[in-house]
Protein backbone atom coordinates (compact mmCIF):
# COMPACT_ATOMS: atom_id res chain seq x y z
CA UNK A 1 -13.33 5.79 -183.71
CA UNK A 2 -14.35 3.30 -186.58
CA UNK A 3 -13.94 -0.41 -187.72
CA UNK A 4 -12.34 0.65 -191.18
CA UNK A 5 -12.78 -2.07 -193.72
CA UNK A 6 -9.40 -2.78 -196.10
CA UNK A 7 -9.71 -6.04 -198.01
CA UNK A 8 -11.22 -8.56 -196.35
CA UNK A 9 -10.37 -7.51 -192.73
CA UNK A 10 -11.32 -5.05 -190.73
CA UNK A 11 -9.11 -2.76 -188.53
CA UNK A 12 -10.15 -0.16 -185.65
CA UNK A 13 -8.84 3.58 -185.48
CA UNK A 14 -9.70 6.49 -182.85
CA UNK A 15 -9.23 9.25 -183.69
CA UNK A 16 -7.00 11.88 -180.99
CA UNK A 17 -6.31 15.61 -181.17
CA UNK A 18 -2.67 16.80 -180.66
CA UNK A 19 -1.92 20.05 -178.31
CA UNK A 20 -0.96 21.87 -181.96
CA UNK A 21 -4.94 21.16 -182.61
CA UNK A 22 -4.10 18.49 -185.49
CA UNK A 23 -6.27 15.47 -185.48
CA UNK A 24 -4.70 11.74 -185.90
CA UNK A 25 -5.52 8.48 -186.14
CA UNK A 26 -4.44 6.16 -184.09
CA UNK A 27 -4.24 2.21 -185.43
CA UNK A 28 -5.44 -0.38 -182.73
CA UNK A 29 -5.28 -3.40 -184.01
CA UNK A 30 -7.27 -5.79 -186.55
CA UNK A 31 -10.86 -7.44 -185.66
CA UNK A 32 -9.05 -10.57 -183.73
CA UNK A 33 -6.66 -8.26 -181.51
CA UNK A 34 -8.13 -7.92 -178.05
CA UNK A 35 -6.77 -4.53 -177.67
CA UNK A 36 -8.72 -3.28 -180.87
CA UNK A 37 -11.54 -5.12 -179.41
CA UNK A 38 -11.72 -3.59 -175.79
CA UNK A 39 -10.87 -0.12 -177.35
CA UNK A 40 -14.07 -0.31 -179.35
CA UNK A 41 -16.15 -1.18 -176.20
CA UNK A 42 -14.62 1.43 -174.37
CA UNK A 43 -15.76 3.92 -177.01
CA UNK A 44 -19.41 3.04 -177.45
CA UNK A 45 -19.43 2.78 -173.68
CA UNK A 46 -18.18 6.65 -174.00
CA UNK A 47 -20.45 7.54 -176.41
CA UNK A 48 -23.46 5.91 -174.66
CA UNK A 49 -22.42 8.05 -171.35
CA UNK A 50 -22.27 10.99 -173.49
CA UNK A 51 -25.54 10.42 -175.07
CA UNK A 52 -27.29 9.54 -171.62
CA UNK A 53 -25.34 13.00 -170.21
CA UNK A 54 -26.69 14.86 -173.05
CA UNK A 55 -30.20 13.84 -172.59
CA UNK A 56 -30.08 14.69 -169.00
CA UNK A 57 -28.58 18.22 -169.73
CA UNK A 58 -31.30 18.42 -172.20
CA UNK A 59 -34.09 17.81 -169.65
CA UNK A 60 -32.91 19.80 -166.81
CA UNK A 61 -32.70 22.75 -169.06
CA UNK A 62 -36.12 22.05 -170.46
CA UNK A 63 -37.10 21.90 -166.59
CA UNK A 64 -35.37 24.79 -165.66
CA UNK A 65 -37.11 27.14 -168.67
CA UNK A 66 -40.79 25.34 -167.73
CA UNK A 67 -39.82 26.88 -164.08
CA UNK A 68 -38.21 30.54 -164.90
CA UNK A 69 -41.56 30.99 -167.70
CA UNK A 70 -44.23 32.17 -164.97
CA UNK A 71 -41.27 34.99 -164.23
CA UNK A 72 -40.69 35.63 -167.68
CA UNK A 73 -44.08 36.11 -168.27
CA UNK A 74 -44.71 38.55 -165.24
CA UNK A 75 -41.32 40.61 -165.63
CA UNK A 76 -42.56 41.38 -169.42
CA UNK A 77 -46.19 42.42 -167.69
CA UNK A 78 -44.34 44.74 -165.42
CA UNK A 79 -42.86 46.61 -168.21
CA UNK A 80 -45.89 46.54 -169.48
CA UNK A 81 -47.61 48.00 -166.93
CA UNK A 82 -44.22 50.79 -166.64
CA UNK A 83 -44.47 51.63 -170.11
CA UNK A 84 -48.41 52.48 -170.05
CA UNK A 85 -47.52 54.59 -166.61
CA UNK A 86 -44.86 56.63 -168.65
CA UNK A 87 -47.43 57.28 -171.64
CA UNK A 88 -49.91 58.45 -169.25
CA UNK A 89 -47.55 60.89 -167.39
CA UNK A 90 -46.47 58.98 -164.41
CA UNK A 91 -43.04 58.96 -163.32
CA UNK A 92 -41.44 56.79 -160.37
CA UNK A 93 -39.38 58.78 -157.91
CA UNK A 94 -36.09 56.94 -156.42
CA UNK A 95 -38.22 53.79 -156.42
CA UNK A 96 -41.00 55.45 -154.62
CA UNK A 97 -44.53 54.85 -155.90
CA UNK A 98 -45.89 55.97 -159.00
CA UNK A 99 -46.48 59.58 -159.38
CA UNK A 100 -48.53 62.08 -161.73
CA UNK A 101 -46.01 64.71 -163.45
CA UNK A 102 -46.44 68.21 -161.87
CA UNK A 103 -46.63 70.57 -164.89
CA UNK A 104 -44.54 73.64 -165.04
CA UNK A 105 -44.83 76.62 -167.14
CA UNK A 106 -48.28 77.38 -169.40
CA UNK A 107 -50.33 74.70 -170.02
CA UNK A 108 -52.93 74.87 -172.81
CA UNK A 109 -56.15 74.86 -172.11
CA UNK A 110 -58.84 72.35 -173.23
């Protein structure tokens, strides 16, 4: 999707992919051919969209990880707070409440 330059005039190409997955180019037309000439609008128009599109996807997602961080940042304080529990002997029963470990058998003592 270029003005290619051959001698002293210049000639526009786009560039297509086949169904087979090879890419061509595609000749339309010199610098004073109308066609070549509304083809090359028609592609920086594209590419403008695309860019604009981009930008948008780009701030959404930037918007959406600025919203999900406060739950990011709890979730990792509940394991947090699950993994001390476990150290200290606490289990969690069928998602009950947090319980102390009964202890079976001999226990040392202190």
């Amino acid at each position: 999707m270029a003005w290619e330059q051959r001698g002293a005039s210049r000639y526009y190409y786009r560039s297509v992919r086949d169904p087979g997955g090879r890419v061509r180019r595609l000749y339309l037309g010199s610098e004073h051919s109308p066609a070549a000439q509304s083809a090359a609008l028609e592609d920086e128009e594209r590419r403008a969209q695309q860019q604009t599109d981009r930008a948008a996807r780009l701030a959404e997602r930037e918007h959406q990880e600025a919203a999900e961080a406060p739950l990011r940042q709890l979730c990792e304080q509940n394991m947090l707070m699950k993994a001390a529990l476990l150290v200290a002997g606490f289990h969690q029963h069928d998602r009950s409440c947090w319980r102390r470990r009964k202890r079976h058998g001999c226990q040392p003592e202190g």
